[in-house]
C-alpha atoms as a PDB file:
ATOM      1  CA  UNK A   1     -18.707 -12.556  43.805  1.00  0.00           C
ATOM      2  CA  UNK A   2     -18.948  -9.119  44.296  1.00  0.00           C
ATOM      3  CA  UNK A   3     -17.436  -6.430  41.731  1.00  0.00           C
ATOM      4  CA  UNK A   4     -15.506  -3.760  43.220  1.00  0.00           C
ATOM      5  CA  UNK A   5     -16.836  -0.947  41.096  1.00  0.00           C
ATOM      6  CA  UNK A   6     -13.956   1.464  42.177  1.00  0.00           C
ATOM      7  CA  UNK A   7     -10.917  -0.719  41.296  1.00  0.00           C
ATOM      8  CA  UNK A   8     -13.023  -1.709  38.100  1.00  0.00           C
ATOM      9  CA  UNK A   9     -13.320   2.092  37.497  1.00  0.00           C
ATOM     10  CA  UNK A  10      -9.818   2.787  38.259  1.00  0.00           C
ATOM     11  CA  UNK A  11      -8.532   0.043  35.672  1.00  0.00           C
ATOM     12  CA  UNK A  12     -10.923   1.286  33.340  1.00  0.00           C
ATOM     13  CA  UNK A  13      -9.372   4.551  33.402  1.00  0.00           C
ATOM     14  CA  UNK A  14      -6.051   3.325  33.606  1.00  0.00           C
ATOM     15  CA  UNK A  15      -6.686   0.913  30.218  1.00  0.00           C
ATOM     16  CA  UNK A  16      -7.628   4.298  28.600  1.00  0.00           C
ATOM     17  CA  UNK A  17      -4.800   6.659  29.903  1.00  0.00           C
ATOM     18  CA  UNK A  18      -2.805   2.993  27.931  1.00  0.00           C
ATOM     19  CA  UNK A  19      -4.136   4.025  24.687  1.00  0.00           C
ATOM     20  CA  UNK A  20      -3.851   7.381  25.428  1.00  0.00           C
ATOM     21  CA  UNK A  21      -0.199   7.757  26.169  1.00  0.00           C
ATOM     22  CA  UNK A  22       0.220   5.342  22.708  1.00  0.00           C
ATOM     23  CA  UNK A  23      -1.068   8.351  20.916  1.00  0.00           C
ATOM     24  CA  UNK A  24       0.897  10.673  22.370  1.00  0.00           C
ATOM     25  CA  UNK A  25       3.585   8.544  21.744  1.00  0.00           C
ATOM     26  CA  UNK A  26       2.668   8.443  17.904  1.00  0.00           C
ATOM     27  CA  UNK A  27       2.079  11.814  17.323  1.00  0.00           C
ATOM     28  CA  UNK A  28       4.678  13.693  19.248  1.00  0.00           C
ATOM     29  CA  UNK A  29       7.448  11.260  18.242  1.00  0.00           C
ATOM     30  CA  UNK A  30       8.188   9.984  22.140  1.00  0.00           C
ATOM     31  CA  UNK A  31       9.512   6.896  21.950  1.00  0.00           C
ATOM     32  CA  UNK A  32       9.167   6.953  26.007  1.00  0.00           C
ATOM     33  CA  UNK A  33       5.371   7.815  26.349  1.00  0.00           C
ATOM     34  CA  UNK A  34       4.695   4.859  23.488  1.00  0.00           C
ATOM     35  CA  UNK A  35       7.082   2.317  25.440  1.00  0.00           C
ATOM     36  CA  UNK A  36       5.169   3.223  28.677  1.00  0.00           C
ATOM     37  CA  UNK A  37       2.158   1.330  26.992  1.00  0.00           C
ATOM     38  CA  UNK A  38       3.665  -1.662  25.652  1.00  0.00           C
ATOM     39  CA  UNK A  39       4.581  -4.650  26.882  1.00  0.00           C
ATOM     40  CA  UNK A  40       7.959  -5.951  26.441  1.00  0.00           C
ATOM     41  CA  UNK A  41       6.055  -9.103  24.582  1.00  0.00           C
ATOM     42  CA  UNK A  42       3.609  -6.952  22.865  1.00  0.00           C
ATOM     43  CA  UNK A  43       2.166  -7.757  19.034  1.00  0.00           C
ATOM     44  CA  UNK A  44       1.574  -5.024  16.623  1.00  0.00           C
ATOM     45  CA  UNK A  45      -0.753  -6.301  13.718  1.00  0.00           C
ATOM     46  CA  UNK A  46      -1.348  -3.208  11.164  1.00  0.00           C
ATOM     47  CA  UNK A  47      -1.839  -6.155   8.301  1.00  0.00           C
ATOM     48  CA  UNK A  48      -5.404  -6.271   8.320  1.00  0.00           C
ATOM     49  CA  UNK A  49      -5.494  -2.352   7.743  1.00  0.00           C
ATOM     50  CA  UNK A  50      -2.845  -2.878   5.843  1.00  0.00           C
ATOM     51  CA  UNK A  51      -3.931  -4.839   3.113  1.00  0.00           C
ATOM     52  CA  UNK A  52      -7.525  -2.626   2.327  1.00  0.00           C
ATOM     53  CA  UNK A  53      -5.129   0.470   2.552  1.00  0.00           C
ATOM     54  CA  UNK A  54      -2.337  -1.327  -0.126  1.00  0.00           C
ATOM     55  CA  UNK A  55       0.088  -0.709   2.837  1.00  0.00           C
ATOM     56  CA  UNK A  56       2.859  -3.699   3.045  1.00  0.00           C
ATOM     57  CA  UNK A  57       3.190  -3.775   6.714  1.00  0.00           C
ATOM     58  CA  UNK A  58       4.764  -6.352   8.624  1.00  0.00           C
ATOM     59  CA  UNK A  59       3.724  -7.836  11.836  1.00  0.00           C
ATOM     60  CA  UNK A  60       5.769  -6.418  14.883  1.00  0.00           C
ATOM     61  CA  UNK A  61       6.860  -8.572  17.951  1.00  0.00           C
ATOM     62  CA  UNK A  62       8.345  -6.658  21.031  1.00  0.00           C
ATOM     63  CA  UNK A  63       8.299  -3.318  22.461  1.00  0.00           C
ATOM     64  CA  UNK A  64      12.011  -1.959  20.858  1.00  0.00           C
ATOM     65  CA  UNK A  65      11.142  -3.970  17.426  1.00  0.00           C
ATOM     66  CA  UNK A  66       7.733  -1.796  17.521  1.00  0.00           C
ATOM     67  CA  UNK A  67       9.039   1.316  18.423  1.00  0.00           C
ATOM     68  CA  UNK A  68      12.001   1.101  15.756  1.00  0.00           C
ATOM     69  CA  UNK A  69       8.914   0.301  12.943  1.00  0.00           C
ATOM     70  CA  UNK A  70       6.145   2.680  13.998  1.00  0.00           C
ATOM     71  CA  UNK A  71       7.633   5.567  15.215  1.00  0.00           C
ATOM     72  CA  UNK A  72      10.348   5.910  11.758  1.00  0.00           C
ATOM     73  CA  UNK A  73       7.318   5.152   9.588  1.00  0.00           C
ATOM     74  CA  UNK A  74       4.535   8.124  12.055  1.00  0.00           C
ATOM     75  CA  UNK A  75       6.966  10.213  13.708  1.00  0.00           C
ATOM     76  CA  UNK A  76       8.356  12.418  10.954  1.00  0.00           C
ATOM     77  CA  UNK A  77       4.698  12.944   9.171  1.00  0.00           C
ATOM     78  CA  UNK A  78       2.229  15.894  10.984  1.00  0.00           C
ATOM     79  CA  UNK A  79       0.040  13.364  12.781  1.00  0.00           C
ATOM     80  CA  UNK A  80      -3.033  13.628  15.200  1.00  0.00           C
ATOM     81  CA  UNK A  81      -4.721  10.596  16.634  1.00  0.00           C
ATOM     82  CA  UNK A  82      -7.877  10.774  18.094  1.00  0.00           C
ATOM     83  CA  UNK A  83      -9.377   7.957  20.471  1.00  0.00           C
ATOM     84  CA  UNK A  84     -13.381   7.085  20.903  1.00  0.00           C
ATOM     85  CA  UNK A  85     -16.499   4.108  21.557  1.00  0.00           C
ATOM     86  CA  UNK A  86     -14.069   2.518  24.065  1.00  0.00           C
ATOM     87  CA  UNK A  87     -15.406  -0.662  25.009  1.00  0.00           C
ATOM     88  CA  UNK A  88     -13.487  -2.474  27.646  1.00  0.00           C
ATOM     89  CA  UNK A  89     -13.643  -5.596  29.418  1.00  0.00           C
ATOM     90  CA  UNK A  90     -11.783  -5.902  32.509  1.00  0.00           C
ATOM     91  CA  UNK A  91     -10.972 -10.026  34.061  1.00  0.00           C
ATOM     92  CA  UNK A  92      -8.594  -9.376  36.403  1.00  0.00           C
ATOM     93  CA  UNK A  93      -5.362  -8.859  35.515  1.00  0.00           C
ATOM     94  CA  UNK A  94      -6.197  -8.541  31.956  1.00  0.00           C
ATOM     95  CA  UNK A  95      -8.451  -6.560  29.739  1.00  0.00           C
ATOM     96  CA  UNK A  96      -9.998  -6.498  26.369  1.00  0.00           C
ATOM     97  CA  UNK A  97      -9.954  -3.554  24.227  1.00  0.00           C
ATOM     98  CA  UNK A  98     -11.865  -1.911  21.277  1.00  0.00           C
ATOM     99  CA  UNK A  99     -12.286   1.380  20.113  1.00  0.00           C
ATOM    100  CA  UNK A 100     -12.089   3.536  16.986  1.00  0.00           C
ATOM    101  CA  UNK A 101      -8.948   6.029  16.343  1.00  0.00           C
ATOM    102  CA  UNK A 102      -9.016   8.905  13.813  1.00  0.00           C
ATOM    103  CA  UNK A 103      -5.754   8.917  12.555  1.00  0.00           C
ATOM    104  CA  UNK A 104      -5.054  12.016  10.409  1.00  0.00           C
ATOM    105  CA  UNK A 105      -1.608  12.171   8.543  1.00  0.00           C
ATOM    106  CA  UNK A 106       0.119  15.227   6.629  1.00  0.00           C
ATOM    107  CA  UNK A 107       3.573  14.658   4.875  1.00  0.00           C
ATOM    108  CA  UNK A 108       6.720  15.958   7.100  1.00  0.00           C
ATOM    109  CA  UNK A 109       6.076  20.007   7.562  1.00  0.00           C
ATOM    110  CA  UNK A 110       3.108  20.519   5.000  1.00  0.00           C
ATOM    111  CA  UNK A 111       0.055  20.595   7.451  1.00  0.00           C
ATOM    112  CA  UNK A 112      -3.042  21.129   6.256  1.00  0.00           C
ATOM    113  CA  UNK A 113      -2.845  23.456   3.410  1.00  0.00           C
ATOM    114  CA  UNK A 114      -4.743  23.780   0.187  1.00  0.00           C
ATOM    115  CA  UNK A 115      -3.816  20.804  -1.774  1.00  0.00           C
ATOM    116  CA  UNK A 116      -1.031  18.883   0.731  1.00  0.00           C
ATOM    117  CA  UNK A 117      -1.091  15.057   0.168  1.00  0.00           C
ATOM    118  CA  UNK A 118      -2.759  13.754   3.539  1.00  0.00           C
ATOM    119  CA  UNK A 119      -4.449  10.337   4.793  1.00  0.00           C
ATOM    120  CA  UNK A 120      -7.532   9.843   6.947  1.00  0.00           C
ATOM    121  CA  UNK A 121      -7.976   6.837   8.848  1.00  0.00           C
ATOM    122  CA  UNK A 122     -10.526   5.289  10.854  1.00  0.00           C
ATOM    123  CA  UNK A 123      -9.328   2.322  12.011  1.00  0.00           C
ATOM    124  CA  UNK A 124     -10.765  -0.276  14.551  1.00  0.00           C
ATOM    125  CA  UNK A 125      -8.911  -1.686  17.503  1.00  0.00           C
ATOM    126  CA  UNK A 126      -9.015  -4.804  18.524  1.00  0.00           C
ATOM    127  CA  UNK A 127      -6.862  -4.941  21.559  1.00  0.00           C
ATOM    128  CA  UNK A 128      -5.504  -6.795  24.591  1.00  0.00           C
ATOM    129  CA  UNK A 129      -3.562  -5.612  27.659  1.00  0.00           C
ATOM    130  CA  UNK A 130      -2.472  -7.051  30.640  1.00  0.00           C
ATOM    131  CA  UNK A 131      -2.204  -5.140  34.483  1.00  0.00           C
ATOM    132  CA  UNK A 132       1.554  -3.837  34.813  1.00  0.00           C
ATOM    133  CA  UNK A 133       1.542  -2.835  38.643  1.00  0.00           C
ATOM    134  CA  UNK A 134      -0.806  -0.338  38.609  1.00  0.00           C
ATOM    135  CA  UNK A 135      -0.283   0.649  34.838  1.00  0.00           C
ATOM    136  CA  UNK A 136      -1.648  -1.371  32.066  1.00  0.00           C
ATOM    137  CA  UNK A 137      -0.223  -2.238  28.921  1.00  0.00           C
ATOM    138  CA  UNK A 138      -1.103  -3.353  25.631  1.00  0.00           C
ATOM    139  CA  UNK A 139       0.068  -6.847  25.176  1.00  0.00           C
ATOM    140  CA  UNK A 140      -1.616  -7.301  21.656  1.00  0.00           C
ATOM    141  CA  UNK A 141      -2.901  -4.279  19.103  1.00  0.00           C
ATOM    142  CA  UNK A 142      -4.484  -5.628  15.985  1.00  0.00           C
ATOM    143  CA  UNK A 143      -5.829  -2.924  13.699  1.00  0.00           C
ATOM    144  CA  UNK A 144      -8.211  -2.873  11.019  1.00  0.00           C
ATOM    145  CA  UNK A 145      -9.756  -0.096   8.705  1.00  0.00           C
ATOM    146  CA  UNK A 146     -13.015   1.122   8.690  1.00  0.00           C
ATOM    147  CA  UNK A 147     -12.655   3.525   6.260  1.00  0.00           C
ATOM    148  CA  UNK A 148     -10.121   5.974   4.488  1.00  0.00           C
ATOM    149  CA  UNK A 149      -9.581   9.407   2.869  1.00  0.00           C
ATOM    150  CA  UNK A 150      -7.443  11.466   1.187  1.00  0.00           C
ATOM    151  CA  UNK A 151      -3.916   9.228  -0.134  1.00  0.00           C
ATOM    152  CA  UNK A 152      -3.011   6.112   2.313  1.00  0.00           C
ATOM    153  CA  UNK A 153       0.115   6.165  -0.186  1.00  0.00           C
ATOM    154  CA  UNK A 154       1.926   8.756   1.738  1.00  0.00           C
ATOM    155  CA  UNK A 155       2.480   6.091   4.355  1.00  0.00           C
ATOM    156  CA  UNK A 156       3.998   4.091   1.745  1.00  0.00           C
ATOM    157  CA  UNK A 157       6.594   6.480   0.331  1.00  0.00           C
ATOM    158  CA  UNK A 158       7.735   7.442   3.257  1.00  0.00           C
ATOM    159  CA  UNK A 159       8.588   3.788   4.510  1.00  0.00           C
ATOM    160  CA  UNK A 160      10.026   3.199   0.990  1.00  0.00           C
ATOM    161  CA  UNK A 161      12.490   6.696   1.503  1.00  0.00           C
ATOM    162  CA  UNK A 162      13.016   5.166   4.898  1.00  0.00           C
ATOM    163  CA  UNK A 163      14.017   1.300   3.571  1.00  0.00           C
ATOM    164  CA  UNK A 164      16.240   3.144   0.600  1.00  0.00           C
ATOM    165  CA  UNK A 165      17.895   5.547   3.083  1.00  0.00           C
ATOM    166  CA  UNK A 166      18.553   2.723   5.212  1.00  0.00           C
ATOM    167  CA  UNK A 167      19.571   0.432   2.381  1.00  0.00           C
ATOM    168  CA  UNK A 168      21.723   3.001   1.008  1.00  0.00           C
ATOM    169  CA  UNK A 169      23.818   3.668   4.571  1.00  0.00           C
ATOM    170  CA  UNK A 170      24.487  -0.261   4.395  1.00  0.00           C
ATOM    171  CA  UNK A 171      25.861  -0.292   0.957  1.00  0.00           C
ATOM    172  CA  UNK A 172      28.015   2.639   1.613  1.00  0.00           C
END
């Protein structure tokens, strides 16, 4: 069978522009741009980075249940991700994906000045999407970390402001 190195080239691109516009998504707070690269079925799986970073974070099934528990928990902090070593495997209409992102996290409006609480990630991706037209989409994002810097905890007390605000609104 013959590989047609343009379409294979084209999805290849396309499976990047994916984790690309998840990102964007994260770090600019659009709900739309991070919905645009999940499926409606997808799996978000931060547990394994989770548990080295002492982060209590619960797998996520579906594209509204992720974007209601990533985008609370990211979008208020300054964030920048940062994508690299792709490796993707194209079979068809699905795809594998790994590849390292540089996550770097400031607490809401403190940036990077001398002695803000921040986090450093690098975290591995372990990923699988599936063709969506001529988009693709994750389908599966598992995440693991390779290392850390800085305080992970930040991440931490902001969900646990975010679970007492919420908590609070119910009980009054």
């Amino acid at each position: 069978m013959e590989t047609d190195l343009a379409q294979l080239a084209h999805d290849r691109f396309e499976i990047a522009d994916a984790l690309h516009r998840y990102a964007f998504g994260l770090d600019h707070g659009d709900a739309d741009s991070l919905a645009s690269a999940l499926t409606e079925d997808c799996r978000f799986d931060f547990r394994p980075a989770g548990r080295k970073l002492e982060i209590d974070f619960p797998l996520l099934t579906g594209r509204d249940v992720i974007l209601n528990g990533v985008l609370p928990l990211i979008g208020p902090l300054d964030t920048s991700h940062s994508v690299s070593n792709l490796q993707i495997e194209v079979g068809g209409d699905t795809a594998t994906l790994y590849a390292y992102v540089l996550s770097q996290h400031f607490m809401p409006r403190e940036g990077s000045h001398r002695g803000s609480e921040y986090a450093l990630l690098m975290n591995r991706y372990d990923c699988d999407l599936m063709r969506d037209g001529d988009k693709w989409r994750f389908k599966r994002i598992t995440i693991d970390n390779a290392w850390a810097l800085g305080n992970p905890e930040i991440l931490n007390a902001l969900a646990s402001q975010l679970f007492l605000r919420t908590k609070s609104k119910k009980i009054g």
